[in-house]
C-alpha atoms as a PDB file:
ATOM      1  CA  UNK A   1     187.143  39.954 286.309  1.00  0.00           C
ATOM      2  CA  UNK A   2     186.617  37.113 288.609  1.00  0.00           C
ATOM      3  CA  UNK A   3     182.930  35.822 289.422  1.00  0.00           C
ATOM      4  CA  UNK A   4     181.172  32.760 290.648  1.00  0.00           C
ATOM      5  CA  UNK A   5     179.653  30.567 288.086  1.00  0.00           C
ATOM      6  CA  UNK A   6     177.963  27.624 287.540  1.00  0.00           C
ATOM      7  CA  UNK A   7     177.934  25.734 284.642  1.00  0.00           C
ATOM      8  CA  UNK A   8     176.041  22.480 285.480  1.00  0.00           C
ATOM      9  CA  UNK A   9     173.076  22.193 288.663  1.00  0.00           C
ATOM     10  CA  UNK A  10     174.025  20.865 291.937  1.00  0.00           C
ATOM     11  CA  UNK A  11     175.396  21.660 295.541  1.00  0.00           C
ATOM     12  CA  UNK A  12     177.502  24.142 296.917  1.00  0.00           C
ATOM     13  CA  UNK A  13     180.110  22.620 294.908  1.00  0.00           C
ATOM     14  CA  UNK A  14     178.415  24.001 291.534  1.00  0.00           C
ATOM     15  CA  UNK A  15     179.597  27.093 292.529  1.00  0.00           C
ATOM     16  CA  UNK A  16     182.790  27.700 290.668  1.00  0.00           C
ATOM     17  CA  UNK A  17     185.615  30.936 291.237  1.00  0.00           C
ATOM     18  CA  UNK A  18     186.309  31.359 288.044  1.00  0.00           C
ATOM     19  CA  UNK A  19     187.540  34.490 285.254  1.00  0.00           C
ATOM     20  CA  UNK A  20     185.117  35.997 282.815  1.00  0.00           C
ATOM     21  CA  UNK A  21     185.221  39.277 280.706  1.00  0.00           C
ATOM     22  CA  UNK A  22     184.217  42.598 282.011  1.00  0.00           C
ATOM     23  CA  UNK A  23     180.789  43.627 281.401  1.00  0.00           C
ATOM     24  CA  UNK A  24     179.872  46.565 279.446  1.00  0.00           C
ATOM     25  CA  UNK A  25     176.930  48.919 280.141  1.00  0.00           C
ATOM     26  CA  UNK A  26     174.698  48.832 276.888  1.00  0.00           C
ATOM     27  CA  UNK A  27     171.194  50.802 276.497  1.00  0.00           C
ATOM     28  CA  UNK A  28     169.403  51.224 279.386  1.00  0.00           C
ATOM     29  CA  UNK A  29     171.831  49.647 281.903  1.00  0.00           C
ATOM     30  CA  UNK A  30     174.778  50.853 284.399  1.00  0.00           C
ATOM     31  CA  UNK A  31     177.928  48.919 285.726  1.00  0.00           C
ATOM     32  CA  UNK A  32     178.298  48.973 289.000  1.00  0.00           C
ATOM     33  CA  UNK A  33     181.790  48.016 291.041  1.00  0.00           C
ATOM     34  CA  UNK A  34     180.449  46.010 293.485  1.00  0.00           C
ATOM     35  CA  UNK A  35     181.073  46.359 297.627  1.00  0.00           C
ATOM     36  CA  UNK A  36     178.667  44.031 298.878  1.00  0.00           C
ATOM     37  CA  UNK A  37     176.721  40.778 297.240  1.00  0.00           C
ATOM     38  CA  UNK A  38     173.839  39.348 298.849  1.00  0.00           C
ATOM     39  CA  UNK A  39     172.928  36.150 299.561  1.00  0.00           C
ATOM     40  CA  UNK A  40     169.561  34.760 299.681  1.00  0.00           C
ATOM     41  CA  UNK A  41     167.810  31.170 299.595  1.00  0.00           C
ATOM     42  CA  UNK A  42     166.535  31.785 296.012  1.00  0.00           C
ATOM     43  CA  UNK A  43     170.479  31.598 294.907  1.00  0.00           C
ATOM     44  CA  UNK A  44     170.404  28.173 296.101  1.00  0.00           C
ATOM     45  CA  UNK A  45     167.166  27.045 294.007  1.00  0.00           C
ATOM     46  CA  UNK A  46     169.134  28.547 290.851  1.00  0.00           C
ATOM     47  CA  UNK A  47     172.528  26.771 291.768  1.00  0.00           C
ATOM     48  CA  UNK A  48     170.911  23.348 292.372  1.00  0.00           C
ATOM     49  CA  UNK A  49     167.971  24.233 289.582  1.00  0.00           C
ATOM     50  CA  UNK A  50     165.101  24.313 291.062  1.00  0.00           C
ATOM     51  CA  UNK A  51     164.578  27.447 289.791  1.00  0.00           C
ATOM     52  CA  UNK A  52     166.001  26.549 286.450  1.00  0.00           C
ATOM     53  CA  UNK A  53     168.226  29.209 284.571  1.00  0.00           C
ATOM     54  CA  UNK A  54     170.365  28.904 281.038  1.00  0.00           C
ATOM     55  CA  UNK A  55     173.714  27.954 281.915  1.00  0.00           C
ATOM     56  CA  UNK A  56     175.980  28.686 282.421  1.00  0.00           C
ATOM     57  CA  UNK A  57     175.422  32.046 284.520  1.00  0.00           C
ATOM     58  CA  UNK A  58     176.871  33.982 287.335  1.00  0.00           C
ATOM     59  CA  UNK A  59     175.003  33.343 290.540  1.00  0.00           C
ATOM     60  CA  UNK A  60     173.576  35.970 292.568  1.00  0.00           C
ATOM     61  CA  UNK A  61     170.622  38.211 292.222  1.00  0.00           C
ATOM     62  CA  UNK A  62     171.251  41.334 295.092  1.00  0.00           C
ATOM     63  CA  UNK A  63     173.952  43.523 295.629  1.00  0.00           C
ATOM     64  CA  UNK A  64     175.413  47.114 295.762  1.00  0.00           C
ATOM     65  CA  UNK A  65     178.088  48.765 294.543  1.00  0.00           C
ATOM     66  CA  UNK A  66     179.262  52.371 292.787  1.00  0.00           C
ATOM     67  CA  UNK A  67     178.687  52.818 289.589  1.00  0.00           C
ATOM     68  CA  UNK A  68     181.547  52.605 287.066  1.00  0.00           C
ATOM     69  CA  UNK A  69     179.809  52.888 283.738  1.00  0.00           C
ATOM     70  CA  UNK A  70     176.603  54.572 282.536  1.00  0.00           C
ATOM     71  CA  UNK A  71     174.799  53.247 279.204  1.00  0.00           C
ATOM     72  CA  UNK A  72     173.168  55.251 276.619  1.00  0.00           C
ATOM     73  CA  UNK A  73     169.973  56.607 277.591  1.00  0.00           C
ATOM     74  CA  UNK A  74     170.161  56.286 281.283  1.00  0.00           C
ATOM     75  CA  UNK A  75     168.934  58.937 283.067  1.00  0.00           C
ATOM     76  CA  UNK A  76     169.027  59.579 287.098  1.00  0.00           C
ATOM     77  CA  UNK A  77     172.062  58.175 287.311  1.00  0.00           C
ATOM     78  CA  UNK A  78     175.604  59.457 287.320  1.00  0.00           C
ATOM     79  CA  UNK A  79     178.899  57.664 287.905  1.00  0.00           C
ATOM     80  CA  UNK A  80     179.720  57.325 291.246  1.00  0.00           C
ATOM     81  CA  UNK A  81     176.468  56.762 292.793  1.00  0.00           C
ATOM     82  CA  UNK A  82     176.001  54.523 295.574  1.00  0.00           C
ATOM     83  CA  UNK A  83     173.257  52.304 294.121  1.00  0.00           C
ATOM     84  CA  UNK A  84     171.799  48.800 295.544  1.00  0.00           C
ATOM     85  CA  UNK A  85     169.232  46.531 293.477  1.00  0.00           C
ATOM     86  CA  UNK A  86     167.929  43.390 293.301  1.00  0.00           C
ATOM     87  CA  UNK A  87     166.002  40.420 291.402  1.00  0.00           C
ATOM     88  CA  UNK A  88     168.614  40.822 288.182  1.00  0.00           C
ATOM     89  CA  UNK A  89     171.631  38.046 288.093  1.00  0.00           C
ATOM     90  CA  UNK A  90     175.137  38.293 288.120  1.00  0.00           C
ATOM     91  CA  UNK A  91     176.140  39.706 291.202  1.00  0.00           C
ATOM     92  CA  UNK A  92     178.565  37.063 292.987  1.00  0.00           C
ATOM     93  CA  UNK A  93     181.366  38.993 290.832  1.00  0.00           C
ATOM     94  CA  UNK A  94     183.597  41.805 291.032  1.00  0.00           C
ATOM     95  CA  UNK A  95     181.425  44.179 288.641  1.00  0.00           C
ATOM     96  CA  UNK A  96     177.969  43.585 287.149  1.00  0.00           C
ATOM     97  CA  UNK A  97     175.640  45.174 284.547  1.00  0.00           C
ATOM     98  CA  UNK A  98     172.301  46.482 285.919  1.00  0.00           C
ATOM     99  CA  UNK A  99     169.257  47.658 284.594  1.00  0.00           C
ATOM    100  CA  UNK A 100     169.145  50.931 285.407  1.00  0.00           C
ATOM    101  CA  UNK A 101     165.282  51.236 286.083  1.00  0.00           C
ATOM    102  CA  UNK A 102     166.060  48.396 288.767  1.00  0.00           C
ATOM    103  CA  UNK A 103     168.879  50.450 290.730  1.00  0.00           C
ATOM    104  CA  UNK A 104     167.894  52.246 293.678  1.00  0.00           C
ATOM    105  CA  UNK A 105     170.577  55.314 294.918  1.00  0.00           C
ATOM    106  CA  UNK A 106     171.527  55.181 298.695  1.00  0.00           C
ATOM    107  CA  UNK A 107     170.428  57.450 300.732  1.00  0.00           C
ATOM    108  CA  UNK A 108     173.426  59.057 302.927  1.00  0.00           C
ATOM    109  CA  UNK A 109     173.712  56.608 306.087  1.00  0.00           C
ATOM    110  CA  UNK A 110     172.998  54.104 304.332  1.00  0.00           C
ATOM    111  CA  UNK A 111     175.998  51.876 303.599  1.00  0.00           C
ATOM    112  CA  UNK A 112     176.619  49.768 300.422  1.00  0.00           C
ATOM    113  CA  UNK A 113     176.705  46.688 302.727  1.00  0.00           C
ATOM    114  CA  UNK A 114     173.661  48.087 304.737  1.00  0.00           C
ATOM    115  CA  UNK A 115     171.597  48.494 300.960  1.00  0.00           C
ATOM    116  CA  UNK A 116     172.728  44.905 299.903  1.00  0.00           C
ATOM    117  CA  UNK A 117     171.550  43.347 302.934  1.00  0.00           C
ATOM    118  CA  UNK A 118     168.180  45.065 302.454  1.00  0.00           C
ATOM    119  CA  UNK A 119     166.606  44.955 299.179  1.00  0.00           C
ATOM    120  CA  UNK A 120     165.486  41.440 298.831  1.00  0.00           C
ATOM    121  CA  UNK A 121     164.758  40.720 302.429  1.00  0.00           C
ATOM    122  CA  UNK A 122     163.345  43.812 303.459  1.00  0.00           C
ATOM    123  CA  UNK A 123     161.079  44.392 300.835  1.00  0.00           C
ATOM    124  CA  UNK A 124     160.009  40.786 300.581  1.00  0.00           C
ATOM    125  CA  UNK A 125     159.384  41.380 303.924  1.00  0.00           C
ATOM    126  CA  UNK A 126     157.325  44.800 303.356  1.00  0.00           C
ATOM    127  CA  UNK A 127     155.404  42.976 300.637  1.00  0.00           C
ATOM    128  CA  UNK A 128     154.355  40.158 302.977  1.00  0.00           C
ATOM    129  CA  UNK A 129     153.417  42.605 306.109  1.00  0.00           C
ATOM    130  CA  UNK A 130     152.120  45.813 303.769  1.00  0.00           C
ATOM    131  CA  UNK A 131     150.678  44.032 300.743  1.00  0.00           C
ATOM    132  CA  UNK A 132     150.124  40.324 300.614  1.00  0.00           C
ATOM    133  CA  UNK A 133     148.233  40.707 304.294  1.00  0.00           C
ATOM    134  CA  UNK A 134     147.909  43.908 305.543  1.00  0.00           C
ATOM    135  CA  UNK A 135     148.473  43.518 309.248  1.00  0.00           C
ATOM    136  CA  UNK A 136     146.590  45.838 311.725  1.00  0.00           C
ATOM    137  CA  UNK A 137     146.333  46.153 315.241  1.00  0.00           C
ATOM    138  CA  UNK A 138     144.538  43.111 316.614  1.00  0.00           C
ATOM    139  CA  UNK A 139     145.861  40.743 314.138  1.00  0.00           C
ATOM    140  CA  UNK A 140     148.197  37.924 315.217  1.00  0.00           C
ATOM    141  CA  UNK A 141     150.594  36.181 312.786  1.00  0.00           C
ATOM    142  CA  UNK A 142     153.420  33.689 312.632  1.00  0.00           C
ATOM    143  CA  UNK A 143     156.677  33.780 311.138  1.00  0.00           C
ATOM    144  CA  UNK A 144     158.562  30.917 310.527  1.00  0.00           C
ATOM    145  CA  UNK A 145     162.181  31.077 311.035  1.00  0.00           C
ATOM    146  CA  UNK A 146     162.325  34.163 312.837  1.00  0.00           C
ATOM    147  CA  UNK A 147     166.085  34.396 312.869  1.00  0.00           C
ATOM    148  CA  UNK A 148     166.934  34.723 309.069  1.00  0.00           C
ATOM    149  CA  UNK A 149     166.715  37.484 307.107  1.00  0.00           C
ATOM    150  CA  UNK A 150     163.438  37.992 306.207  1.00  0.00           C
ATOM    151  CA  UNK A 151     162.400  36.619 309.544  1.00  0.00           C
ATOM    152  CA  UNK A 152     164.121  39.592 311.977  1.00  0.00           C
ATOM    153  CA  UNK A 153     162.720  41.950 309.189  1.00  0.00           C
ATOM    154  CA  UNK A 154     159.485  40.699 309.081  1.00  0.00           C
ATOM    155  CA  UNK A 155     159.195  40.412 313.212  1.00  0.00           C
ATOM    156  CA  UNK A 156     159.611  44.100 312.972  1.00  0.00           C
ATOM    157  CA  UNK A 157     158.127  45.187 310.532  1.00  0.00           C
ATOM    158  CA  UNK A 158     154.930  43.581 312.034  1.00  0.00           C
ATOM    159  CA  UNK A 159     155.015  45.025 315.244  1.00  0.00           C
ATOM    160  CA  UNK A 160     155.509  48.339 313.844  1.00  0.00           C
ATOM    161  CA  UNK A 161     152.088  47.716 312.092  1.00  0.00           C
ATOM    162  CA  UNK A 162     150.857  46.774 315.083  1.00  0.00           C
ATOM    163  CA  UNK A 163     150.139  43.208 314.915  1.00  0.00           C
ATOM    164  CA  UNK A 164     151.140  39.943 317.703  1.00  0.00           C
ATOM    165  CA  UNK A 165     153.890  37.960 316.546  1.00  0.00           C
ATOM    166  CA  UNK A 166     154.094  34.493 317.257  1.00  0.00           C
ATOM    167  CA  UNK A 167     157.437  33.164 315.637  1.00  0.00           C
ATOM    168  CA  UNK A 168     159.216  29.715 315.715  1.00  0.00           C
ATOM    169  CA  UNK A 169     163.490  29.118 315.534  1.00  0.00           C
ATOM    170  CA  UNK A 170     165.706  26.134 315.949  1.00  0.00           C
ATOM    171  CA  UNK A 171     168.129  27.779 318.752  1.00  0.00           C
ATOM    172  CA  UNK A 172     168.260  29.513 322.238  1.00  0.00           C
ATOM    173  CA  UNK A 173     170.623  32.055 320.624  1.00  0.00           C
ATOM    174  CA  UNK A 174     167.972  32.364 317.818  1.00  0.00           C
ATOM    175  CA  UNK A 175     165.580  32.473 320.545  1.00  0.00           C
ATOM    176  CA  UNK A 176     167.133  35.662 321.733  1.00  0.00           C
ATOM    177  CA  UNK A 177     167.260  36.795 318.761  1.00  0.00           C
ATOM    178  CA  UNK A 178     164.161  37.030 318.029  1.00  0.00           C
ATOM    179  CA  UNK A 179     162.700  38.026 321.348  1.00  0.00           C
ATOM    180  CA  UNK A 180     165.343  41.184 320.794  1.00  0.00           C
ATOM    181  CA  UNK A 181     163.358  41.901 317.248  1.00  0.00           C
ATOM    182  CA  UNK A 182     159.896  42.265 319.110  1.00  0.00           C
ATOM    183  CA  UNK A 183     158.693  38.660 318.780  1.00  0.00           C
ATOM    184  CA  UNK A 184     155.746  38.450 321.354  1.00  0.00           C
ATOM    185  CA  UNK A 185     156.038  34.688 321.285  1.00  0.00           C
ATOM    186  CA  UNK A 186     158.963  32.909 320.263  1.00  0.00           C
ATOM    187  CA  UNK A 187     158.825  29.103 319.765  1.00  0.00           C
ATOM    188  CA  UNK A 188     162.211  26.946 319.576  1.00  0.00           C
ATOM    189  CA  UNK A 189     160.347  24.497 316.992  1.00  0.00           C
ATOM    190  CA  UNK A 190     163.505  21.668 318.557  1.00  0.00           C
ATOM    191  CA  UNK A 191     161.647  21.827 321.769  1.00  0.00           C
ATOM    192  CA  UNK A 192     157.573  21.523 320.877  1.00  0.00           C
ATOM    193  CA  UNK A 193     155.530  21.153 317.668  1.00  0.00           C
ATOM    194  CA  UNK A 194     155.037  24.644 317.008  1.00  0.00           C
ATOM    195  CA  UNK A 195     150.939  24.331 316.138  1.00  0.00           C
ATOM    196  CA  UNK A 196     150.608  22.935 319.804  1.00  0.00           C
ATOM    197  CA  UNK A 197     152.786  26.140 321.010  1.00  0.00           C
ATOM    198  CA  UNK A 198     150.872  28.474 319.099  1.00  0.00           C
ATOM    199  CA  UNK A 199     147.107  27.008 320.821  1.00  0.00           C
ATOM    200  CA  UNK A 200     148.513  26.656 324.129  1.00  0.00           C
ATOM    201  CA  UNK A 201     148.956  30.166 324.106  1.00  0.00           C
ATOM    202  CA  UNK A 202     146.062  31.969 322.389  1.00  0.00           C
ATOM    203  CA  UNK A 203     143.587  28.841 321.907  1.00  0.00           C
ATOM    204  CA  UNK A 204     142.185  26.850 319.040  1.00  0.00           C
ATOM    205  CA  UNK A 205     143.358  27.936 315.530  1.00  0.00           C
ATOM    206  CA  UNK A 206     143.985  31.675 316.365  1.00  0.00           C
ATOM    207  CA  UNK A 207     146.149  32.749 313.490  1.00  0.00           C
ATOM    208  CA  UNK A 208     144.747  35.539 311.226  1.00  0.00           C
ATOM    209  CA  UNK A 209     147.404  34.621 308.972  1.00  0.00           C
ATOM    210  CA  UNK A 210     151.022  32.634 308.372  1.00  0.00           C
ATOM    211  CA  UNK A 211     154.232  33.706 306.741  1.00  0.00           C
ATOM    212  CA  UNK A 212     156.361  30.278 305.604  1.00  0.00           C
ATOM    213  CA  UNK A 213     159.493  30.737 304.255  1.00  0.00           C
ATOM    214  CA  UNK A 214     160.003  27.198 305.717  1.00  0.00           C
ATOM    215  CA  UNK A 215     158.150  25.455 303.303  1.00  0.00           C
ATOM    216  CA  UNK A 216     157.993  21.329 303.039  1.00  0.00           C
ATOM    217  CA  UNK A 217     157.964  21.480 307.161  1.00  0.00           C
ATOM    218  CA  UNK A 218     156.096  23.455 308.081  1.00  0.00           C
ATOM    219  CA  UNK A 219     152.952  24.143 305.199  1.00  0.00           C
ATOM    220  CA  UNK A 220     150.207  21.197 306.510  1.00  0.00           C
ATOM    221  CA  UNK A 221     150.846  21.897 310.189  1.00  0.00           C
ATOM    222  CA  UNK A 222     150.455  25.931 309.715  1.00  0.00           C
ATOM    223  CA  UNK A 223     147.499  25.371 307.727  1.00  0.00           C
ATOM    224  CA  UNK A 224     145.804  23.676 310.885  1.00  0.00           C
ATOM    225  CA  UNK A 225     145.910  26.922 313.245  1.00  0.00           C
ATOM    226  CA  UNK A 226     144.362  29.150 310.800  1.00  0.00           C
ATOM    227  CA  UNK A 227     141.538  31.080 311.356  1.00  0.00           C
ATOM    228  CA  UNK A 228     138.457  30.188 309.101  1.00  0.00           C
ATOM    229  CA  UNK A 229     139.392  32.385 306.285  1.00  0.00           C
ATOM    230  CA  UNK A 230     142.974  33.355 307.181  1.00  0.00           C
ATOM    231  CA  UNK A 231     145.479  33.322 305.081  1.00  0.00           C
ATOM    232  CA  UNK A 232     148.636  31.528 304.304  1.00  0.00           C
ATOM    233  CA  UNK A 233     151.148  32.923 302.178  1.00  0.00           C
ATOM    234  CA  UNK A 234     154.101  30.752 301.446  1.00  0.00           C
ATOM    235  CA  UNK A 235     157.342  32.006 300.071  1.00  0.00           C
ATOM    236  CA  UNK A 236     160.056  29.769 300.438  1.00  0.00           C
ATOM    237  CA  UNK A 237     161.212  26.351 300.052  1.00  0.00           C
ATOM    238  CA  UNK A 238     163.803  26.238 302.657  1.00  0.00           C
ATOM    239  CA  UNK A 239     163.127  22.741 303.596  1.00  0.00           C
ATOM    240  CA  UNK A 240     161.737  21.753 299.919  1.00  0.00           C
ATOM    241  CA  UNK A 241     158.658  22.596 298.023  1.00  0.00           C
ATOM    242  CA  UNK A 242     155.300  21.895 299.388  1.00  0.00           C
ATOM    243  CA  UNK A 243     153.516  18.977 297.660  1.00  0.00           C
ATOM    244  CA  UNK A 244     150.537  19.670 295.312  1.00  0.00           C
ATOM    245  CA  UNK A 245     147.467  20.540 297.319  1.00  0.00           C
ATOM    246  CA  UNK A 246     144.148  20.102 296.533  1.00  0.00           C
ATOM    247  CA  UNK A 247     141.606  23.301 296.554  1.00  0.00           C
ATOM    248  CA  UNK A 248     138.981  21.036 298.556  1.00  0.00           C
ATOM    249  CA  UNK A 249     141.825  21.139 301.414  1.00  0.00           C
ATOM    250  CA  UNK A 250     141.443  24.553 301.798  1.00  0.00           C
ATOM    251  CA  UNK A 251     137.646  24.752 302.006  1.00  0.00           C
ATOM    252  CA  UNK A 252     137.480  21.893 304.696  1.00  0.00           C
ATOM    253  CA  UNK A 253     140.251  24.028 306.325  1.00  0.00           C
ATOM    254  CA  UNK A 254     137.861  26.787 307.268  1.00  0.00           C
ATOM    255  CA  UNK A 255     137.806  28.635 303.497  1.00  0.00           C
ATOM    256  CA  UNK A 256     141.263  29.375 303.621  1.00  0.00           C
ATOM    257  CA  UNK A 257     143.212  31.853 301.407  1.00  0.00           C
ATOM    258  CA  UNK A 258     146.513  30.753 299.964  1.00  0.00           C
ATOM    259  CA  UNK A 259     149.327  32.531 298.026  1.00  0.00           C
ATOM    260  CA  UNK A 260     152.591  32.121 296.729  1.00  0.00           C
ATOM    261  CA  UNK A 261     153.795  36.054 296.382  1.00  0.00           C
ATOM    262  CA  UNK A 262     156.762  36.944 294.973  1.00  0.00           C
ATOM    263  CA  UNK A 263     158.928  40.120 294.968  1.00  0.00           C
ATOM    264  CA  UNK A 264     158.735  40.545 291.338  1.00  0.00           C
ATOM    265  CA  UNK A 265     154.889  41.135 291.016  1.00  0.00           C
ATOM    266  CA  UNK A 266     155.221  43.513 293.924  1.00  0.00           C
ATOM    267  CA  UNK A 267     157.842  45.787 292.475  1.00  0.00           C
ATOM    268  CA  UNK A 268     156.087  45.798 289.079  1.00  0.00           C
ATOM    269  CA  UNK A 269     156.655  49.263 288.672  1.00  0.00           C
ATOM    270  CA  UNK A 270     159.127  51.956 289.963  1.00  0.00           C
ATOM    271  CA  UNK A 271     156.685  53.842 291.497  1.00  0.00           C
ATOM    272  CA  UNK A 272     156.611  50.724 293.932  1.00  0.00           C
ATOM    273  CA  UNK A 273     159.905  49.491 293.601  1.00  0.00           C
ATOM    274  CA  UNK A 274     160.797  53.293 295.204  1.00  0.00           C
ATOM    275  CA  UNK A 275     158.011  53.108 297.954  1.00  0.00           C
ATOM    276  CA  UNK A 276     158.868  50.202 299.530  1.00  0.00           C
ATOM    277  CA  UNK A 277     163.066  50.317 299.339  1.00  0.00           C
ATOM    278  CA  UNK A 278     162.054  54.128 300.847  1.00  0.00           C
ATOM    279  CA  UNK A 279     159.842  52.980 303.331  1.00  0.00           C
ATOM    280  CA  UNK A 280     163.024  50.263 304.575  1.00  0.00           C
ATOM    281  CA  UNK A 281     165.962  53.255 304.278  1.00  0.00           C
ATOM    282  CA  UNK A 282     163.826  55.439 305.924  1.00  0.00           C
ATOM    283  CA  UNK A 283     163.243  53.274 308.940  1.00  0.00           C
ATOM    284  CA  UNK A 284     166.641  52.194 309.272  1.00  0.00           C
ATOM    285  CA  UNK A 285     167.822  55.961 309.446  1.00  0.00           C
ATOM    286  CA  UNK A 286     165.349  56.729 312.472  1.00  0.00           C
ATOM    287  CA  UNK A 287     166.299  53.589 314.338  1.00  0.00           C
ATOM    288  CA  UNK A 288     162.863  51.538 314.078  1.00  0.00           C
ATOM    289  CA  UNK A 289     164.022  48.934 311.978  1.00  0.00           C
ATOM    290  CA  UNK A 290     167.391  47.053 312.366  1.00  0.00           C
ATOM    291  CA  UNK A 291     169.077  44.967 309.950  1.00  0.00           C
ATOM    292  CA  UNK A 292     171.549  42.266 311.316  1.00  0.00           C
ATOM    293  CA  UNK A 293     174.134  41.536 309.360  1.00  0.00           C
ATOM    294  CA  UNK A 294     175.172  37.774 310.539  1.00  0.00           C
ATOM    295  CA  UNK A 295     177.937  36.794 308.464  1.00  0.00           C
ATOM    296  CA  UNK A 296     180.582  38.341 305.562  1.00  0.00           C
ATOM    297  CA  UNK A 297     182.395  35.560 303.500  1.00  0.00           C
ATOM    298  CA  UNK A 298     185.465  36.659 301.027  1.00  0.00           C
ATOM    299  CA  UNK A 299     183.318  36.326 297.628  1.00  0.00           C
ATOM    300  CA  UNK A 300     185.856  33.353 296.871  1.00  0.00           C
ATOM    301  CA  UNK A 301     183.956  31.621 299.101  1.00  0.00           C
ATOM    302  CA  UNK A 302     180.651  31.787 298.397  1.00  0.00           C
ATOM    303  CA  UNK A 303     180.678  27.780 298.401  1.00  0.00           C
ATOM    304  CA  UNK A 304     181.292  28.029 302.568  1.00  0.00           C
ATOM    305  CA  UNK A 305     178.703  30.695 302.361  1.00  0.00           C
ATOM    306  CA  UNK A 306     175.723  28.524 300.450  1.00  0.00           C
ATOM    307  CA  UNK A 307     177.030  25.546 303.173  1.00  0.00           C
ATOM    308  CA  UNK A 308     176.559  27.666 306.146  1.00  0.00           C
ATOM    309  CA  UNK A 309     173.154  29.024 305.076  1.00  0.00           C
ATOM    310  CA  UNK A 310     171.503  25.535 304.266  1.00  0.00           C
ATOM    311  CA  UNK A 311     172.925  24.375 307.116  1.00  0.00           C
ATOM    312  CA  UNK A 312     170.744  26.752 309.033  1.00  0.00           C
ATOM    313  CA  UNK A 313     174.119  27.952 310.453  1.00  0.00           C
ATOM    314  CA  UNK A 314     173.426  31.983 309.684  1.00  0.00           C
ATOM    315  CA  UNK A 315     171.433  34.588 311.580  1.00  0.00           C
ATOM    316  CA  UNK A 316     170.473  37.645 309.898  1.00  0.00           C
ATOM    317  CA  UNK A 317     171.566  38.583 306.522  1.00  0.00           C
ATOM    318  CA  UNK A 318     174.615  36.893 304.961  1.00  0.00           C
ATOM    319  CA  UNK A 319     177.047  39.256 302.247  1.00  0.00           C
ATOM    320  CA  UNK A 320     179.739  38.360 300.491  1.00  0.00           C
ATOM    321  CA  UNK A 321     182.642  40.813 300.151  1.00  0.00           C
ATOM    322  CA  UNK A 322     184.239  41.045 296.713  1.00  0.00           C
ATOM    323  CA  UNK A 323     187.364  42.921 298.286  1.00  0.00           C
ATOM    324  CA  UNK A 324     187.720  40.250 301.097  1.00  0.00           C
END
């Protein structure tokens, strides 16, 4: 089959079409034809190694597809199920072996390129808004780049809990965007430092807590419009990692609560894993939560695609289409 590999770390370049042999479902696993590959700002930390990972290895961690090939001992699944998954490499390719406990089916409605846009963005996003800070009513939090993926999830997401949004893009078409999720307040970060946006509208350090998917940016700044004892939870590195911090910081900062959450230790069993891809589907098929898809590249050229997502160039989710 043909798949994107990379065999040595680097740019968009390191991503390389290339042939490689079939896989086959063994114990515990399915093999899935795939429709749909997702693409998310974690396969850019593993392409450039950041996120280090043996080489050489097929990029991609998301995707959906119909299952082609059941392994021994699998049980739940049948071929020809309509399954999505994420967090388990290998899916910039035509086909890809799956863990089966990892593969969630689709409900009907929900399309193969509708579950691969979802399962890494929306439930990071549940974790963040459900788990990692429970918003309520009465809270008010900021999402950074409220555009992207996770961003127009989040935005949602958190006004369906009930919360104020204050979120900050780079465009007046993101702008838009945004404001169309729910965004209360929407902050084009090109225009005014966002921290002085935030206070001009609801006074002095008025955040209960911060979602920064930003990263190098934004961290410091976001820090300084806490609450005393809000909470920052960072979760991306789309402008590079945040430098080491000291724990005095956060205790001058008010007693400040910071955590790096990721979607791993919040699907750590498929009791949860279920809940929270159920929770998405189901609010997708009664119209409270939309999920923009903002761009489809041929899976050929996933190169253009890594370009046009670091190059802050995508709204929404971004798929790659194996058929295309």
């Amino acid at each position: 089959m043909q798949a994107i590999q990379v065999t040595e770390p680097g740019g968009p370049e390191a991503l390389v079409w290339t042939e490689v042999d079939d896989p086959v479902a063994d114990a515990g696993t399915v093999v899935v034809e795939l429709e749909a590959s997702g693409v998310n700002y974690i396969d850019t930390y593993h392409r450039s190694g950041l996120y280090p990972k043996p080489l050489p290895f097929i990029a991609g961690v998301e995707g959906a597809g119909t299952v082609a090939e059941i392994g021994d001992g699998v049980v739940g699944l049948a071929v020809g199920d309509r399954v999505a998954w994420t967090s388990h490499t290998g899916t910039y390719a035509h086909k890809a072996r799956v863990p089966a406990a990892a593969a969630i089916v689709l409900p009907e409605g929900i399309s193969t390129e509708l579950g691969a846009a979802t399962m890494l963005q929306g439930m990071t996003a549940h974790f963040l808004a459900c788990s990692t800070f429970p918003l309520e009513p009465g809270h008010r939090c900021l999402i950074h780049a409220g555009a992207g993926g996770v961003g127009l999830l989040l935005i949602q997401i958190a006004k369906l809990r009930g919360a104020e949004v204050f979120t900050t893009v780079g465009s007046q078409e993101k702008v838009e965007l945004a404001t169309g999720a729910g965004a209360d307040h929407v902050i084009n970060y090109r225009d005014e430092d966002f921290g002085d946006a935030v206070e001009r509208i609801a006074g002095p350090r008025p955040l209960d807590v911060v979602f920064d998917g930003v990263g190098a940016d934004t961290f410091e700044r976001g820090l300084e419009v806490l609450r005393p004892r809000g909470t920052m939870a960072t979760f991306g590195n789309a402008s590079g990692p945040v430098p080491p911090l000291a724990p005095l910081r956060l205790s001058t900062g008010g007693s400040l609560f910071l955590t790096r959450p990721t979607l791993a230790h919040h699907t750590l069993t498929r009791d949860e894993l279920e809940g929270r891809a159920g929770d998405l589907f189901g609010w997708i098929a009664d119209g409270r939560l939309d999920v923009r898809i903002g761009a489809r590249f041929a899976l050929s050229d996933a190169r253009s695609a890594h370009e046009a997502l670091q190059g802050r160039a995508t709204t929404g989710k971004v798929l790659l289409i194996p058929s295309a």
